[in-house]
Protein backbone atom coordinates (compact mmCIF):
# COMPACT_ATOMS: atom_id res chain seq x y z
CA UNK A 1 -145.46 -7.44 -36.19
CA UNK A 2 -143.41 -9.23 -39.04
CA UNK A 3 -143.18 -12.56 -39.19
CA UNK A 4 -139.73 -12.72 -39.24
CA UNK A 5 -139.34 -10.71 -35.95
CA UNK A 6 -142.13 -12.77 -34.29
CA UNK A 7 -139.92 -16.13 -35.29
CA UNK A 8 -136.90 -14.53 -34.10
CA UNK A 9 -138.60 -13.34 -30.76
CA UNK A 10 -139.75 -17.36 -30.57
CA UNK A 11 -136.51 -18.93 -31.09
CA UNK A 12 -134.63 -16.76 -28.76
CA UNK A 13 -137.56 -16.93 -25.80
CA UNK A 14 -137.06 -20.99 -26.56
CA UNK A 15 -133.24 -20.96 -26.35
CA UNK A 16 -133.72 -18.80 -23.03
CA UNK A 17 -135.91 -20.96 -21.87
CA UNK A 18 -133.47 -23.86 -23.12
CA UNK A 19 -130.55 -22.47 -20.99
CA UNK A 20 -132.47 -21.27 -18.00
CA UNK A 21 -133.64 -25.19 -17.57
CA UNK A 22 -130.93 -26.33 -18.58
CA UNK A 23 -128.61 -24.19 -15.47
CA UNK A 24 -131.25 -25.56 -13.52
CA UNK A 25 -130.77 -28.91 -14.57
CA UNK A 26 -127.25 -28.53 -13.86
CA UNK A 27 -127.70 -26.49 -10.13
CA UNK A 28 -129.95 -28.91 -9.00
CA UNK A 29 -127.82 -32.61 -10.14
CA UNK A 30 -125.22 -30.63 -8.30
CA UNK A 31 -127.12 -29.69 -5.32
CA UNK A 32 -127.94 -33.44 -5.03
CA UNK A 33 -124.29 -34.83 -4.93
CA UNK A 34 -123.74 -32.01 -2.62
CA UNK A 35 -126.21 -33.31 -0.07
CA UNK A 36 -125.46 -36.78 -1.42
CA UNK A 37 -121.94 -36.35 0.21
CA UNK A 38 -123.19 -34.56 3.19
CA UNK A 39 -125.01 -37.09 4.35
CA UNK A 40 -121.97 -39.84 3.63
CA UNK A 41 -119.34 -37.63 5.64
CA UNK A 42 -120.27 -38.95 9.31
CA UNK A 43 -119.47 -42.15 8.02
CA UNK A 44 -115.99 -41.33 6.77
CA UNK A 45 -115.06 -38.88 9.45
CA UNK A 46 -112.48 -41.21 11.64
CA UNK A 47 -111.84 -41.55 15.36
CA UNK A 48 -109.70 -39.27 17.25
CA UNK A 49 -107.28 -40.73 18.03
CA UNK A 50 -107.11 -43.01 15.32
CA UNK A 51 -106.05 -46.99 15.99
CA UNK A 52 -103.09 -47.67 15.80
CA UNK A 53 -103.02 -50.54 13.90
CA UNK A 54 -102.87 -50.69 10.03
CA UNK A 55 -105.73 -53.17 9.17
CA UNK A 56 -108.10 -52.25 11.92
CA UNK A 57 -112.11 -51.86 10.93
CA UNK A 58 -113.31 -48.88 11.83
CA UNK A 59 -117.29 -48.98 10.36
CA UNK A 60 -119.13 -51.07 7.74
CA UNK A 61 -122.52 -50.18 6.28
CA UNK A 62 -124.48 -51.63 3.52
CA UNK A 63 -123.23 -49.81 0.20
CA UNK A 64 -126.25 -46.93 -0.45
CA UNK A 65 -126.69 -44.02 -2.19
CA UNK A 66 -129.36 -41.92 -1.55
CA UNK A 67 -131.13 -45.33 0.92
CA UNK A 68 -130.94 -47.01 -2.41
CA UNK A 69 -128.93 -50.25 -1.82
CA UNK A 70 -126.13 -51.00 -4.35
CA UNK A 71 -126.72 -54.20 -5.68
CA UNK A 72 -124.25 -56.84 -7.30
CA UNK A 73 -125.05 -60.20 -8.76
CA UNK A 74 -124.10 -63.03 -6.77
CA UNK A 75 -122.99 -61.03 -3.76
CA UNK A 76 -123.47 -57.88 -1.48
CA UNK A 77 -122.01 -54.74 -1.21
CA UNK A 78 -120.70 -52.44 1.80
CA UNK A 79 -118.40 -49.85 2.15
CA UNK A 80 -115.97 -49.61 4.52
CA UNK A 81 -113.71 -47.19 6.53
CA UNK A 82 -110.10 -48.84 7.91
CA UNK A 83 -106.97 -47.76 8.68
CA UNK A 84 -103.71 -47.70 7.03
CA UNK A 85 -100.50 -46.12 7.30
CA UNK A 86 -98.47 -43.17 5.33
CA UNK A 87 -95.06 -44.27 3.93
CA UNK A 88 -93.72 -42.16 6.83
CA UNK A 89 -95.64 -45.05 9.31
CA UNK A 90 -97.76 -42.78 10.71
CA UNK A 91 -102.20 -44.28 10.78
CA UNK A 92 -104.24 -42.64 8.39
CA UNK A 93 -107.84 -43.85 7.39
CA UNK A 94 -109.32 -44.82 3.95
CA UNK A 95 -112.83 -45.91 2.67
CA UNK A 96 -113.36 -48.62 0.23
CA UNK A 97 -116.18 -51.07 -0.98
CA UNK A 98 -116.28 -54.65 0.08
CA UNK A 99 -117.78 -57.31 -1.87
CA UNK A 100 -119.11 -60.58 -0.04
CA UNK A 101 -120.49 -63.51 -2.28
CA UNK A 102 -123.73 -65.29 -1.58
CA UNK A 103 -121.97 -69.17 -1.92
CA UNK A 104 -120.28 -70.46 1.56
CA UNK A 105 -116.89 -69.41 2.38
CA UNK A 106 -114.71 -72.86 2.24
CA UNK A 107 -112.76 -73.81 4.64
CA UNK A 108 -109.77 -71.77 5.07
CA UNK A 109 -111.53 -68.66 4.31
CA UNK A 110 -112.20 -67.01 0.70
CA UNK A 111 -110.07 -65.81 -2.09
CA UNK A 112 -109.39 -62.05 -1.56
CA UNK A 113 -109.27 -59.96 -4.65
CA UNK A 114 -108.09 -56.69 -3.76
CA UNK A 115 -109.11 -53.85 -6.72
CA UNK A 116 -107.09 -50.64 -7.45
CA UNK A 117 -109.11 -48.04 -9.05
CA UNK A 118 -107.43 -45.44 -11.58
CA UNK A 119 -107.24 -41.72 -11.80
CA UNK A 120 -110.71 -40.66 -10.60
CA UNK A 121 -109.62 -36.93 -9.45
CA UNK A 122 -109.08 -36.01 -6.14
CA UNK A 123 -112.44 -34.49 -4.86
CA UNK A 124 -114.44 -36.01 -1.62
CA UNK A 125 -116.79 -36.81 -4.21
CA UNK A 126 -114.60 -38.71 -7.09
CA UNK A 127 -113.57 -41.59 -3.91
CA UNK A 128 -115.73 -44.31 -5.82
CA UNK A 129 -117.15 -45.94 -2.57
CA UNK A 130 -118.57 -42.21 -2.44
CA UNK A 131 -119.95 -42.29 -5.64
CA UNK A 132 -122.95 -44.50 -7.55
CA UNK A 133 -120.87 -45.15 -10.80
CA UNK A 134 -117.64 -46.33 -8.38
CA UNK A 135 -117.80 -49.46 -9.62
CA UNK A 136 -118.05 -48.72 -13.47
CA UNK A 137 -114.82 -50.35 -14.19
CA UNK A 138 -115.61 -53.43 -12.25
CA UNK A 139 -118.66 -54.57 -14.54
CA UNK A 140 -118.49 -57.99 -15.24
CA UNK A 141 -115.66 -59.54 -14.05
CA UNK A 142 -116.99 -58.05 -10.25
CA UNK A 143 -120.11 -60.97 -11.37
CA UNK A 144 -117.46 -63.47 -12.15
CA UNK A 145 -115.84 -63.38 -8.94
CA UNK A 146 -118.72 -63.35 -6.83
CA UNK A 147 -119.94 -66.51 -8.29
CA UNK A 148 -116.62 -67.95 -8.01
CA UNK A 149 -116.60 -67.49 -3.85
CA UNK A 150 -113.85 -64.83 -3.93
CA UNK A 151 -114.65 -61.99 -1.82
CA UNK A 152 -113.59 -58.22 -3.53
CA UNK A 153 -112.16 -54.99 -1.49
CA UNK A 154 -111.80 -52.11 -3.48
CA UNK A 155 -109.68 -49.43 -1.30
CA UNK A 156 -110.19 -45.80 -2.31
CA UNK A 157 -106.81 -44.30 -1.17
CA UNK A 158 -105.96 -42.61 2.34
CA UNK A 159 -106.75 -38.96 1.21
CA UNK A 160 -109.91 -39.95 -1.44
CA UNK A 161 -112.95 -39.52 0.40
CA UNK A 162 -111.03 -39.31 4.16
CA UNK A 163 -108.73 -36.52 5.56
CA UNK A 164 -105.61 -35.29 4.31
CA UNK A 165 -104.06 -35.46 0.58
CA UNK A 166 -103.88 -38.57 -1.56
CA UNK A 167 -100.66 -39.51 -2.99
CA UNK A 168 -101.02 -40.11 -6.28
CA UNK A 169 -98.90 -42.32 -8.36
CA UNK A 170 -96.94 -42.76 -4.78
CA UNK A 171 -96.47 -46.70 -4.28
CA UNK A 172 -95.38 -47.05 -1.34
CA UNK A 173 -98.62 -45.17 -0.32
CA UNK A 174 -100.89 -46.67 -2.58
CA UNK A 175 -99.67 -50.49 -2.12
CA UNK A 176 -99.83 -49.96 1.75
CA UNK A 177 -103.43 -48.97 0.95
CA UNK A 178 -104.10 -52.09 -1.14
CA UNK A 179 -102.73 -54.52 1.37
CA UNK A 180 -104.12 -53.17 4.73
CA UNK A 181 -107.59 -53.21 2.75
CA UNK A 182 -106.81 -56.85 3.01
CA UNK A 183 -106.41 -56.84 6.58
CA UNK A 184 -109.07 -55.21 7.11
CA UNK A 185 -111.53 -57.77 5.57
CA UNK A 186 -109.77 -60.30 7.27
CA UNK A 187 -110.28 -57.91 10.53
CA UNK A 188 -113.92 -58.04 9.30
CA UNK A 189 -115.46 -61.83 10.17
CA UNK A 190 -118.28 -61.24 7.76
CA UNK A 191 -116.21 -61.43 4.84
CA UNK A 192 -114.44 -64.98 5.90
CA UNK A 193 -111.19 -63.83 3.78
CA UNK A 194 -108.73 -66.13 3.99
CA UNK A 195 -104.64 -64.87 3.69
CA UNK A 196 -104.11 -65.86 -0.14
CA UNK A 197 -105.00 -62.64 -2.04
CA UNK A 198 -104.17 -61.08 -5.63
CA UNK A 199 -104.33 -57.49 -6.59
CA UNK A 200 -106.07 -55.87 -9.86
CA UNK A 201 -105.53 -52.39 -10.91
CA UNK A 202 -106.13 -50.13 -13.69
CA UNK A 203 -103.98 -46.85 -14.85
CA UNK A 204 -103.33 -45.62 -11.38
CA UNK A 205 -104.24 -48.76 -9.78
CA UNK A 206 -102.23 -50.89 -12.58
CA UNK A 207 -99.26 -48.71 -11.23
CA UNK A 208 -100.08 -49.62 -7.52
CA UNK A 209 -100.53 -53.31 -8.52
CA UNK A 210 -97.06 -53.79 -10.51
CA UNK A 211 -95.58 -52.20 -7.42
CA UNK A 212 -97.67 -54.53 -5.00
CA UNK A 213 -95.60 -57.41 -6.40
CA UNK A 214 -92.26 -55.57 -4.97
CA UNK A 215 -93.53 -54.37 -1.78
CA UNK A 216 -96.61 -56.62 -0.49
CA UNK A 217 -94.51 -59.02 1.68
CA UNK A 218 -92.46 -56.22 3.68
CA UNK A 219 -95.83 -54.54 4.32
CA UNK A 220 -97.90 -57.64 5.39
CA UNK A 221 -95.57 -60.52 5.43
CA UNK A 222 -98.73 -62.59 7.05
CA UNK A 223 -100.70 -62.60 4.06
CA UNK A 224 -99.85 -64.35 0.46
CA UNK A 225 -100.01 -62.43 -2.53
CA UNK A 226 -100.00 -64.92 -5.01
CA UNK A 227 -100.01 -62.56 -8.09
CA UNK A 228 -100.76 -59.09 -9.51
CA UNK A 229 -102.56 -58.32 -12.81
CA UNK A 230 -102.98 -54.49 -14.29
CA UNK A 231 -104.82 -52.98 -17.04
CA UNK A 232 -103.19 -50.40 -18.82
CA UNK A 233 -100.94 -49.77 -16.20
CA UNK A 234 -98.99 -45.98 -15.78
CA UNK A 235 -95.71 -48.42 -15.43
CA UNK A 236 -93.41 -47.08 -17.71
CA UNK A 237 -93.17 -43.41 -16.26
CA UNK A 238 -90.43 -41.69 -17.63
CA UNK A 239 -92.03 -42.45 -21.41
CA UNK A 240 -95.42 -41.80 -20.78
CA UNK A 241 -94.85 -38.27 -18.67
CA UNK A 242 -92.35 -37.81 -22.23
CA UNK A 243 -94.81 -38.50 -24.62
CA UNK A 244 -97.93 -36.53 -22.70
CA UNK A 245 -96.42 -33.57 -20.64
CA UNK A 246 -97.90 -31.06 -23.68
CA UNK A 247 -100.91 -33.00 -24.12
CA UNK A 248 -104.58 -32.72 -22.70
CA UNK A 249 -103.22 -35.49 -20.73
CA UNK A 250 -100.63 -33.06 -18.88
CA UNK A 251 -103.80 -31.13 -17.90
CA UNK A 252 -105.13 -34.36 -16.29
CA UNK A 253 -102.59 -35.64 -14.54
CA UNK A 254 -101.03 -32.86 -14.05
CA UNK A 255 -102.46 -31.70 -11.19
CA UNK A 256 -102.98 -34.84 -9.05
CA UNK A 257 -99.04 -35.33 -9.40
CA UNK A 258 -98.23 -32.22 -8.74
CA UNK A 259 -99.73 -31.83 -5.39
CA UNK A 260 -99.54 -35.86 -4.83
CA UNK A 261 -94.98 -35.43 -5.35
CA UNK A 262 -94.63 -31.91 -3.55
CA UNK A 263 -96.34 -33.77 -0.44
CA UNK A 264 -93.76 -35.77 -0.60
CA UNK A 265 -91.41 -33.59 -2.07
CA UNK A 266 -91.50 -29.96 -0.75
CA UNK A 267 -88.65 -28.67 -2.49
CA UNK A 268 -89.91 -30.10 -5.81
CA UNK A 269 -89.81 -27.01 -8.14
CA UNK A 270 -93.12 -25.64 -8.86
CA UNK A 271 -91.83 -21.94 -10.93
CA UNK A 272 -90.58 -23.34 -14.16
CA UNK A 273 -91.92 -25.92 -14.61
CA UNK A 274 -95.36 -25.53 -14.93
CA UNK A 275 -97.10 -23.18 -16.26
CA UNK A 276 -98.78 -20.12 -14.93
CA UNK A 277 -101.98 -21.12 -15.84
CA UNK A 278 -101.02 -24.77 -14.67
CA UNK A 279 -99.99 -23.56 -11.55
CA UNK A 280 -103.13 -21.31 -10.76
CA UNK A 281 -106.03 -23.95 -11.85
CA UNK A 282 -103.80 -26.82 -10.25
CA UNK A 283 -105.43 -27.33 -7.01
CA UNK A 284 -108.66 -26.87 -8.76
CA UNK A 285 -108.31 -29.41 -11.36
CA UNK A 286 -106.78 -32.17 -9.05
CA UNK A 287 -109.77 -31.75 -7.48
CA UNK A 288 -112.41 -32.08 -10.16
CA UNK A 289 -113.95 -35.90 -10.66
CA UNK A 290 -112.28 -37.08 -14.28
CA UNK A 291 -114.52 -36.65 -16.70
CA UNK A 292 -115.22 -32.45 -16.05
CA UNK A 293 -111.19 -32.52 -15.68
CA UNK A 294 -110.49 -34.42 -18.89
CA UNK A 295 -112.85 -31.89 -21.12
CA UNK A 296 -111.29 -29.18 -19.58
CA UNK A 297 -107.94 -30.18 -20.46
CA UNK A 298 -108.81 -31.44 -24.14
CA UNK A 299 -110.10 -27.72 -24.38
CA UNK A 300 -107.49 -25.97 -22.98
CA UNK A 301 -105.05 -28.15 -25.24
CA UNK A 302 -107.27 -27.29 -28.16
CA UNK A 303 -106.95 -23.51 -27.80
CA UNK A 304 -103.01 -24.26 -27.46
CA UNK A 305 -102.57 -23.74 -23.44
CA UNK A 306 -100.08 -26.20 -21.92
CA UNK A 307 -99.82 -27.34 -17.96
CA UNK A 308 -96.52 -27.90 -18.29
CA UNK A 309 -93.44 -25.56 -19.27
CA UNK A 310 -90.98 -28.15 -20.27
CA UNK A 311 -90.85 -31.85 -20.44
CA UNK A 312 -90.59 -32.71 -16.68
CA UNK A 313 -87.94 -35.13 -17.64
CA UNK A 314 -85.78 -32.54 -18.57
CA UNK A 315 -85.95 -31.14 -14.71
CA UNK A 316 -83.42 -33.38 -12.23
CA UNK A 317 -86.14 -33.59 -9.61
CA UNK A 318 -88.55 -34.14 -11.33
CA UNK A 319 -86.99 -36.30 -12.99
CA UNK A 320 -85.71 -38.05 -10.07
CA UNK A 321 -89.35 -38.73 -8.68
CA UNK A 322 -90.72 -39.93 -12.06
CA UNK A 323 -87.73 -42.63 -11.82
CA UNK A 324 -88.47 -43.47 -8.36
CA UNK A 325 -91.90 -44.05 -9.07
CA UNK A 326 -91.48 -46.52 -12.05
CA UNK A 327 -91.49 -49.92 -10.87
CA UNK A 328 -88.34 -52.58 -11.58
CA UNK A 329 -88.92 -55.57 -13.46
CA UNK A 330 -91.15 -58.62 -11.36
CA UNK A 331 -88.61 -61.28 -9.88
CA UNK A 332 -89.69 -64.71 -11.40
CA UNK A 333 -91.89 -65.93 -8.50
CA UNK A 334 -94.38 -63.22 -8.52
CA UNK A 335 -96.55 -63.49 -11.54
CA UNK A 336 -97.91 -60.89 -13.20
CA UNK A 337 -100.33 -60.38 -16.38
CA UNK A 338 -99.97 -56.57 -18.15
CA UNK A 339 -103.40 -55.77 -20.23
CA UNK A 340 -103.54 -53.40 -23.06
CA UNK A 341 -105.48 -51.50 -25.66
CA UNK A 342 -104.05 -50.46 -28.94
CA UNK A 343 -106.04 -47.43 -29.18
CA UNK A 344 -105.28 -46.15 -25.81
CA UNK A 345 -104.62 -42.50 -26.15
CA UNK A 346 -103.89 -41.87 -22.27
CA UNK A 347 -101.66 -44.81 -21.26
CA UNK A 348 -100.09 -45.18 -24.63
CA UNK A 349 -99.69 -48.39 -25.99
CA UNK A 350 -95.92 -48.37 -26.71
CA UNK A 351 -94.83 -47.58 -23.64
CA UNK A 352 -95.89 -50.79 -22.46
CA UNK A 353 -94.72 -52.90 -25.21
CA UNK A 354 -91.41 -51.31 -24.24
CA UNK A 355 -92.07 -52.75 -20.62
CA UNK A 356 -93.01 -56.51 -22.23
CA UNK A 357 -89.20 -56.31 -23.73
CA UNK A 358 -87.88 -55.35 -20.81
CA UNK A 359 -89.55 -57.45 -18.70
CA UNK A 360 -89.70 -60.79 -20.55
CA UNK A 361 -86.03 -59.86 -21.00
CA UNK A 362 -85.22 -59.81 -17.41
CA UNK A 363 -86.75 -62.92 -16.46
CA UNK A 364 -90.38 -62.08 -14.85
CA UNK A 365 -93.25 -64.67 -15.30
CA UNK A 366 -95.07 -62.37 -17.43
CA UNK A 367 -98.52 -62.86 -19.22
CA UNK A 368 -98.59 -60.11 -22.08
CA UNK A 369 -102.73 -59.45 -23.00
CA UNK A 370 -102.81 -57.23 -26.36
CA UNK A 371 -106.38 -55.57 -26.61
CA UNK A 372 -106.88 -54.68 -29.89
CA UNK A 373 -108.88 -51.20 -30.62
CA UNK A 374 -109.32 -50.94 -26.74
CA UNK A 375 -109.40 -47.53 -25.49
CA UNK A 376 -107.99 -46.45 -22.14
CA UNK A 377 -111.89 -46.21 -20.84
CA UNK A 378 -112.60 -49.77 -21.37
CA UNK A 379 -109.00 -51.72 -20.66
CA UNK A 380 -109.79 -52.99 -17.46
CA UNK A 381 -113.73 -53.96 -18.49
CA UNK A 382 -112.30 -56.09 -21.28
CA UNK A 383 -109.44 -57.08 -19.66
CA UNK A 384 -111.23 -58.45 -16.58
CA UNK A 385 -112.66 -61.98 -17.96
CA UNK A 386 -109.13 -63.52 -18.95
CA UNK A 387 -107.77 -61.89 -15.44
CA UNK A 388 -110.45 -63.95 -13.68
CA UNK A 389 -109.85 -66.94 -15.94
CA UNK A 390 -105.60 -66.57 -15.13
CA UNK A 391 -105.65 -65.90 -11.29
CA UNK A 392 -108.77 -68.85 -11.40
CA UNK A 393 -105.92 -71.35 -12.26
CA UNK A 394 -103.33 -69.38 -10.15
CA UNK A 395 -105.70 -69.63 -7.09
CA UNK A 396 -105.83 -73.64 -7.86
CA UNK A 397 -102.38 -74.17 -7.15
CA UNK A 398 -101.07 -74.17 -11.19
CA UNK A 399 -97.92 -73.18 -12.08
CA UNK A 400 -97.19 -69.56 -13.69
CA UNK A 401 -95.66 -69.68 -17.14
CA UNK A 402 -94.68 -66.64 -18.74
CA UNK A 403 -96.33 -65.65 -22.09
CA UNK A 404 -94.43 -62.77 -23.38
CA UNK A 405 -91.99 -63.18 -25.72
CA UNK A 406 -94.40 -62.72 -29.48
CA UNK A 407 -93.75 -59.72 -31.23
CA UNK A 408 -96.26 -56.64 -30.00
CA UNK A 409 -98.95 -54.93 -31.90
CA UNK A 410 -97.43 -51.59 -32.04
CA UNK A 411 -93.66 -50.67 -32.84
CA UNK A 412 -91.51 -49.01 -30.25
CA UNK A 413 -89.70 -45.90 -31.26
CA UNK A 414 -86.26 -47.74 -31.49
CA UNK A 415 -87.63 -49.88 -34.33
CA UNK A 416 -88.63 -47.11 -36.70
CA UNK A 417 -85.59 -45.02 -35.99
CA UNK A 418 -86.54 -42.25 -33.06
């Protein structure tokens, strides 16, 4: 036999060999978070009939994957499974993670920082008290508030993890979720929480955290949010969804909105708007964890496919939700700090310079953080430190002073003439 057929024989038999291990590879990580989540679902399946009311602790557990015990510095970790309620006031329940530090509660119970996570996708197995890299985003500044006494839940969403359909991008859905967290850890006597809480979010949760500041008080009027704080936030709606509906980022987020508005919408028009090939992959994308999502919409964009048909904007009810969803400008005496990166390609960063004008215009106590060369991925990583450092001082009884007014990092449309 030649030696050039022998070599060729080689090469393929390795790069058979390659694939065939490498499937495997695949089948069997797969097969693990498929048994991974099996064994979780007992604890997230809820009572029937559910209590009835919001705040109320159905089950802790240590936080484990796999009898592996999650471990944080300074503190210890458990998940959780509570109730809250739908913006139509009916109980629904939701998981989340609960983070207790080591030092003595004072007296008066602890700080409560309450975390909202961003777009994770909206499988059983993308909730992140469900999964071992749920806390990526928390790394670091999780540390800094354990050793500072304040005690962390991180909610996953009604719908994330638990029965029924998560509303995406749906505040009065998400905040409820936030704030009955908080409840529930005060429920919980383990955690000692006392009733002054903040609320940290990124993306998503930045959007759920801006609109905490409106709607905390009418939801739990017992508890005092002293401030809210987002990285990145999806505030500014109606310009992002403008500048990303034909995007890989339309492929994204598409599908979580989608399904997330016609739940709340029914007669929200599908035909038309989206695609074909948006409309037939949409329940399967919303339900694929981010990162599989995101490279299948960067290579559908690539080959030229689009989720969208138009510009949603450009659809009255559609319209009409994305403007429903975008929250107002803070009142004065709720302070807020906005986080972001220059080089965010998902949350743009104009958008949100457009939101310091408008807010610093309109009066709210706002603390502008520019993140120079800061990518969507890592806002709320980098971000986290100077939050710590700003609700620290908030926490201590110091006055908010708004810090908003400098010129941003990246020009708005208006000033170069579009």
């Amino acid at each position: 036999m030649k030696a050039g057929r022998v070599i060729g024989i080689l090469l393929l038999a390795a790069l058979v060999t390659g694939v065939v291990f490498g499937v495997a590879s695949v089948m069997g990580q797969r097969t693990k978070a498929q048994d991974l989540q099996a064994s979780l679902d007992p604890f997230y399946t809820p009572p029937s009939p559910l209590p009835t009311d919001p705040g109320t602790v159905i089950r802790v557990e240590p936080l484990t994957f796999d009898d592996s015990m999650f471990t944080v510095e300074g503190g210890t970790a458990y998940r959780m499974l509570y109730v809250s309620a739908r913006p139509d006031g009916t109980t629904a329940a939701s998981g989340a993670m609960v983070f207790v530090p080591d030092v003595p509660a004072p007296e008066g119970g602890r700080k409560v920082v309450a975390w909202a996570h961003g777009t994770v996708g909206m499988g059983v197995a993308c909730a992140p008290s469900r999964n071992p890299n749920g806390t990526e985003d928390m790394a670091g500044w999780l540390e800094q508030m354990m050793s500072l006494g304040w005690v962390v839940v991180a909610t996953d969403y009604v719908g994330l993890g638990t029965p029924g359909v998560e509303l995406y991008l749906v505040a009065e859905a998400e905040v409820s979720d936030v704030v009955n967290s908080v409840r529930a850890i005060r429920n919980w006597g383990e955690a000692d929480a006392g009733s002054s809480y903040a609320v940290y979010g990124h993306s998503q949760g930045g959007h759920t955290s801006l609109w905490a500041g409106h709607l905390a008080e009418q939801i739990a009027p017992e508890l005092d949010l002293i401030a809210v704080a987002a990285a990145a936030p999806a505030a500014e709606l109606p310009e992002i969804v403008g500048a990303q509906w034909d995007t890989a980022v339309g492929w994204v987020i598409g599908p979580e909105a989608t399904i997330a508005w016609s739940a709340m919408n029914p007669d929200l028009p599908i035909e038309g708007v989206i695609t074909g090939a948006g409309i037939d992959n949409t329940e399967r994308l919303a339900d694929e964890c981010i990162a599989p999502a995101a490279l299948e919409g960067l290579l559908r964009d690539g080959l030229g496919g689009q989720y969208y048909t138009i510009d949603p904007m450009d659809s009255p009810p559609w319209a009409n939700v994305v403007r429903e969803q975008t929250p107002d400008p803070l009142p004065a005496d709720m302070p807020v700090m906005v986080a972001q990166g220059t080089a965010d390609q998902v949350v743009l960063a104009w958008p949100n310079a457009l939101l310091q004008k408008e807010w610093c215009a309109a009066g709210s106590t706002l603390t502008m953080l520019w993140m120079g060369e800061i990518d969507h991925l890592a806002a709320a990583k980098t971000a986290g430190p100077q939050v710590v450092t700003w609700l620290s001082e908030l926490f201590d009884g110091k006055p908010a002073t708004a810090a908003c007014n400098g010129p941003t990092p990246v020009p708005l449309p208006s000033d170069t003439g579009q």
